[in-house]
Protein backbone atom coordinates (compact mmCIF):
# COMPACT_ATOMS: atom_id res chain seq x y z
CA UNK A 1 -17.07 -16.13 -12.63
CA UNK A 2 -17.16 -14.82 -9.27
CA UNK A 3 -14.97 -12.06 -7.80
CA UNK A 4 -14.41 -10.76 -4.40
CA UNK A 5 -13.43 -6.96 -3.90
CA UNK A 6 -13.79 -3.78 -2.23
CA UNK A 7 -14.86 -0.52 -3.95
CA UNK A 8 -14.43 3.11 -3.12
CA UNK A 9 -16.15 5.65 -5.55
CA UNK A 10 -17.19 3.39 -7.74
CA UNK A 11 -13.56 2.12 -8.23
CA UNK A 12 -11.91 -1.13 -7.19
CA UNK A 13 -9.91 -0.41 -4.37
CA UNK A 14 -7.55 -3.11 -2.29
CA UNK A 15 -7.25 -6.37 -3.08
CA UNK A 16 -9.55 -8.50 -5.82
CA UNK A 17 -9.52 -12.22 -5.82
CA UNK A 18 -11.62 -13.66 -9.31
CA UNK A 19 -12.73 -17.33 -9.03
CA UNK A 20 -13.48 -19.61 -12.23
CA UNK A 21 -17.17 -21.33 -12.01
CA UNK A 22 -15.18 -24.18 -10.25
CA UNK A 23 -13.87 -22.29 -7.31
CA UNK A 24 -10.90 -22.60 -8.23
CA UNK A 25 -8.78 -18.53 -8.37
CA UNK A 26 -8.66 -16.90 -11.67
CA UNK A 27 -6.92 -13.70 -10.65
CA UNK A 28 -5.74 -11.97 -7.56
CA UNK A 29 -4.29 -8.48 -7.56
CA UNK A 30 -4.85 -4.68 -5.85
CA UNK A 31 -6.38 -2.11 -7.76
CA UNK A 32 -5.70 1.22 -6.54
CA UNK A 33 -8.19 4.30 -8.19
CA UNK A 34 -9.06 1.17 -10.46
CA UNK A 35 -5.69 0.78 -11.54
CA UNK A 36 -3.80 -2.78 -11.32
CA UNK A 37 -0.54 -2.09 -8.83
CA UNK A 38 2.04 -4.44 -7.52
CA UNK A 39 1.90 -8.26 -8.04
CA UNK A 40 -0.66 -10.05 -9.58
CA UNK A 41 -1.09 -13.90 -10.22
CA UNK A 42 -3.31 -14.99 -13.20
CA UNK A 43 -4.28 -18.59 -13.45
CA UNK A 44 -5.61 -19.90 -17.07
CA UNK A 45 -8.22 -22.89 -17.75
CA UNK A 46 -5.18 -24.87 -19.30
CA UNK A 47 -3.78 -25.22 -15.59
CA UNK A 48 -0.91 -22.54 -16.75
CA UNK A 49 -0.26 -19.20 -14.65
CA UNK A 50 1.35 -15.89 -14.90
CA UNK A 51 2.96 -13.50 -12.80
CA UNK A 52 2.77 -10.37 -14.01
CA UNK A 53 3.82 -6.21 -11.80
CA UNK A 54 2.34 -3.19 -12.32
CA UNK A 55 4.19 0.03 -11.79
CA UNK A 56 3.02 2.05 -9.37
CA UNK A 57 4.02 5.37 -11.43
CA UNK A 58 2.34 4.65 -14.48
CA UNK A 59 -1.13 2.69 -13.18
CA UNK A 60 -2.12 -0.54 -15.70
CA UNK A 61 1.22 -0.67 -17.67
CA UNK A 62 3.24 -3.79 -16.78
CA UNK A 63 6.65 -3.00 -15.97
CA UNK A 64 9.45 -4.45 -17.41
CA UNK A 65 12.84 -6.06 -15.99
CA UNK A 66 15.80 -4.17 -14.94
CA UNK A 67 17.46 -5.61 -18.33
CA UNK A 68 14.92 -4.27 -20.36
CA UNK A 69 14.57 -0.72 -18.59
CA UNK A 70 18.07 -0.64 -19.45
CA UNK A 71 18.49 -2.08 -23.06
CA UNK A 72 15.59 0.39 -23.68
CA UNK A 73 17.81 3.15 -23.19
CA UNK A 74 20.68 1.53 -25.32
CA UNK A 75 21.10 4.89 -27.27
CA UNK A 76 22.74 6.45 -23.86
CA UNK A 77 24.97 3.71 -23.34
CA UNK A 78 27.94 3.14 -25.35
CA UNK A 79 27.39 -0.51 -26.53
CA UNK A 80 30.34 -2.00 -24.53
CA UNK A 81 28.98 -1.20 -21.76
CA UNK A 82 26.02 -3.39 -22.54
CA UNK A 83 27.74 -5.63 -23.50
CA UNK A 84 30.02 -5.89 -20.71
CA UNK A 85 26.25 -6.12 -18.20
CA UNK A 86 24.80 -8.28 -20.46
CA UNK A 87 28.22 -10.40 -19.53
CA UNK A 88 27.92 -9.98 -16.04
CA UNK A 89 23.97 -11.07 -15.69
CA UNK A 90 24.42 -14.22 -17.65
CA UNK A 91 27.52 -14.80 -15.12
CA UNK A 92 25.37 -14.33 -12.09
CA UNK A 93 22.60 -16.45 -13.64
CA UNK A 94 25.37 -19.48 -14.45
CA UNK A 95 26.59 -19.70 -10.69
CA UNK A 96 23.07 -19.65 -9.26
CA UNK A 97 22.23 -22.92 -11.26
């Protein structure tokens, strides 16, 4: 595996690009301080890919969808009102197909 990066202190800084033996891009991503931030794009040897963003405020974790950010905190909403966004998401996804 190859990969192409910049470092600063000892940590990757900017943008890294991984390549399988083949050429062909494994990974591409920033690290900040050595910490994955933003978007990054991971290709597999099966062909497949992911997308995956990671939060700027808490460097390496993943974060999660506006859905689940908000089902999280369930316990402060009253369940209708989940309900009642859960209802309006699915409508929004139905009239963009």
């Amino acid at each position: 595996m190859k990969c192409s990066a910049n470092f600063k202190d000892g940590n990757y800084n900017v943008l890294v690009i991984e390549y399988f033996n083949d050429g062909s891009m494994k990974s591409k991503g920033r690290y900040i301080n050595g910490s994955k931030i933003g978007k990054w794009i991971l290709n597999f040897d099966d062909g497949s890919y992911e997308h995956k963003t990671y939060s700027r405020k808490r460097p390496d974790e993943v974060r999660k969808s506006l859905l689940a950010r908000i089902l999280r905190k369930k316990s402060v909403l009253k369940l209708y009102e989940i309900w009642i966004l859960q209802s309006f998401i699915i409508l929004i996804l139905i009239t963009k197909i």
